[in-house]
Protein backbone atom coordinates (compact mmCIF):
# COMPACT_ATOMS: atom_id res chain seq x y z
CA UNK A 1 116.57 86.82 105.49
CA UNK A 2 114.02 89.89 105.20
CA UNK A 3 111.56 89.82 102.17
CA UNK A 4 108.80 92.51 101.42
CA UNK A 5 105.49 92.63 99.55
CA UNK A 6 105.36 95.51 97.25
CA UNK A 7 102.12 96.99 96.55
CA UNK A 8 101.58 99.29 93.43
CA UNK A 9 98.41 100.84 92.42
CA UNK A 10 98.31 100.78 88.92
CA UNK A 11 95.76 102.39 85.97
CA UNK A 12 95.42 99.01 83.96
CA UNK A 13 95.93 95.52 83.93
CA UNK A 14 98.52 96.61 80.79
CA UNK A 15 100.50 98.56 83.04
CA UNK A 16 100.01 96.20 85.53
CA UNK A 17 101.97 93.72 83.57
CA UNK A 18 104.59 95.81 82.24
CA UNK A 19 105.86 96.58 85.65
CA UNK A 20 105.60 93.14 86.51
CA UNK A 21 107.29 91.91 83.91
CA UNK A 22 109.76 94.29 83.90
CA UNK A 23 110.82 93.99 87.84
CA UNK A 24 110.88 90.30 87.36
CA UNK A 25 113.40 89.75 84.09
CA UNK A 26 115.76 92.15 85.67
CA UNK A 27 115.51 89.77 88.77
CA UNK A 28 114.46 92.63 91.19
CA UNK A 29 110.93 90.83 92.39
CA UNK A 30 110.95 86.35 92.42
CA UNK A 31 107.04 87.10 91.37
CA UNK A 32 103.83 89.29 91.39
CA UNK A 33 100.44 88.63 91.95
CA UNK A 34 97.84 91.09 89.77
CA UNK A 35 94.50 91.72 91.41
CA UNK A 36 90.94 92.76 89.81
CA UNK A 37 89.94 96.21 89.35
CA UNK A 38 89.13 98.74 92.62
CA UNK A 39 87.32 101.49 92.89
CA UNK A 40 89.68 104.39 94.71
CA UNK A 41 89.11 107.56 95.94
CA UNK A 42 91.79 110.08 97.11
CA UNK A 43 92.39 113.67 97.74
CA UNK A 44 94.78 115.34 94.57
CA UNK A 45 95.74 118.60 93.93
CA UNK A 46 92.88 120.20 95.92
CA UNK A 47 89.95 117.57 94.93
CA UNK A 48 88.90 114.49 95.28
CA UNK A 49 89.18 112.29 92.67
CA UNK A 50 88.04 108.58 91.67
CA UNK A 51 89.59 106.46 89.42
CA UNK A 52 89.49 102.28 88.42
CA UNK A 53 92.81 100.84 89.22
CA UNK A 54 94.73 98.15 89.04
CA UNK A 55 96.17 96.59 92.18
CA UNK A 56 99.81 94.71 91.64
CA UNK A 57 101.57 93.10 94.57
CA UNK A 58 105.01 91.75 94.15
CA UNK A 59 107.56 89.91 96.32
CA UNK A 60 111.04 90.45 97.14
CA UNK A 61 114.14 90.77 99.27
CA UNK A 62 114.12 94.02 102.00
CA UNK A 63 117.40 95.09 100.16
CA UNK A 64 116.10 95.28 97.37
CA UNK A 65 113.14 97.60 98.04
CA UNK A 66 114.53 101.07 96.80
CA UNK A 67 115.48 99.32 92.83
CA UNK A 68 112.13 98.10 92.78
CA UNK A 69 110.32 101.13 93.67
CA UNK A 70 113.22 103.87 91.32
CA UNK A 71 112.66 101.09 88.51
CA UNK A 72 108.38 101.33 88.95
CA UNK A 73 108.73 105.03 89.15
CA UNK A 74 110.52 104.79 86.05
CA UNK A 75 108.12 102.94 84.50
CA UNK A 76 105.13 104.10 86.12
CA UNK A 77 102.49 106.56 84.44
CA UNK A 78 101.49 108.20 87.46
CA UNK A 79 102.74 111.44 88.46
CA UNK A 80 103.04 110.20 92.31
CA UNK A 81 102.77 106.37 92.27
CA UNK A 82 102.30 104.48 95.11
CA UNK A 83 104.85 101.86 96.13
CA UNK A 84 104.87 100.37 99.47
CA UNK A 85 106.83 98.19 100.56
CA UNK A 86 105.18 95.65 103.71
CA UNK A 87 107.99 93.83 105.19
CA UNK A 88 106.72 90.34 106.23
CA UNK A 89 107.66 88.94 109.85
CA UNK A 90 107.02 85.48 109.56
CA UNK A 91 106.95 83.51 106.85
CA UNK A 92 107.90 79.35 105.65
CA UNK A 93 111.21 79.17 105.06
CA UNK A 94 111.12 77.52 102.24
CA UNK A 95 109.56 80.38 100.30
CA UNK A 96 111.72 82.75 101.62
CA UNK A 97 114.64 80.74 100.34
CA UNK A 98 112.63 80.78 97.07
CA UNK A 99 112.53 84.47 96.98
CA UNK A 100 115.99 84.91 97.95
CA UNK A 101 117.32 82.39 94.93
CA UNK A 102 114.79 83.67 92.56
CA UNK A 103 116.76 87.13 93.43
CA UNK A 104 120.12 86.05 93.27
CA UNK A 105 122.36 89.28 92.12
CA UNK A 106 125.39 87.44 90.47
CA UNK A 107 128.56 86.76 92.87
CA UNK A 108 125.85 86.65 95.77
CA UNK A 109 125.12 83.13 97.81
CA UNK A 110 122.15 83.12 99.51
CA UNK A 111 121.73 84.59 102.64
CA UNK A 112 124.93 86.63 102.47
CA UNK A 113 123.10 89.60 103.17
């Protein structure tokens, strides 16, 4: 059983939420954790820019990975968003289990993948 934590910059705790909420009532991510504001810096379109954002981090199955990040990009504002996916090597089992059940797709038993 592989799980991930998702990491996705975001412009505001609003958006922050959205995604959140979004990913987790379609049962994509078992939860998310929202962080304070940061202060980032990064090279775009041939400056540097700075902006205040929002850092979400959410947790799910490894095969699962590619709907969470083509349903953030679909909800994202961001013309590139980042979404990386960490995959975690170690781990209790009992929240892994947790993850896994909390994203169950129907017909699936756990650990069937």
């Amino acid at each position: 059983m592989r799980i991930v934590d998702v990491w996705i910059n975001c412009p505001s705790a609003d958006v922050a939420d959205a995604i959140a909420d979004a990913l987790i009532s379609k049962r994509l991510v078992a939860c998310s954790n929202r962080y304070g504001e940061i202060a980032s810096r990064y090279f775009w379109k041939g400056k540097i820019e700075e902006a205040i954002e929002v850092p979400l981090l959410v947790k799910t199955r490894l095969s699962l990975f590619e709907a969470v990040k083509d349903e953030t990009i679909r909800l994202h504002p961001y013309e590139t968003p980042s979404v990386l996916g960490v995959e975690i090597s170690a781990g209790n089992q009992e929240y892994i289990d947790w993850v896994y059940a909390e994203t169950e797709p129907k017909g699936q038993t756990p650990g069937s993948e």
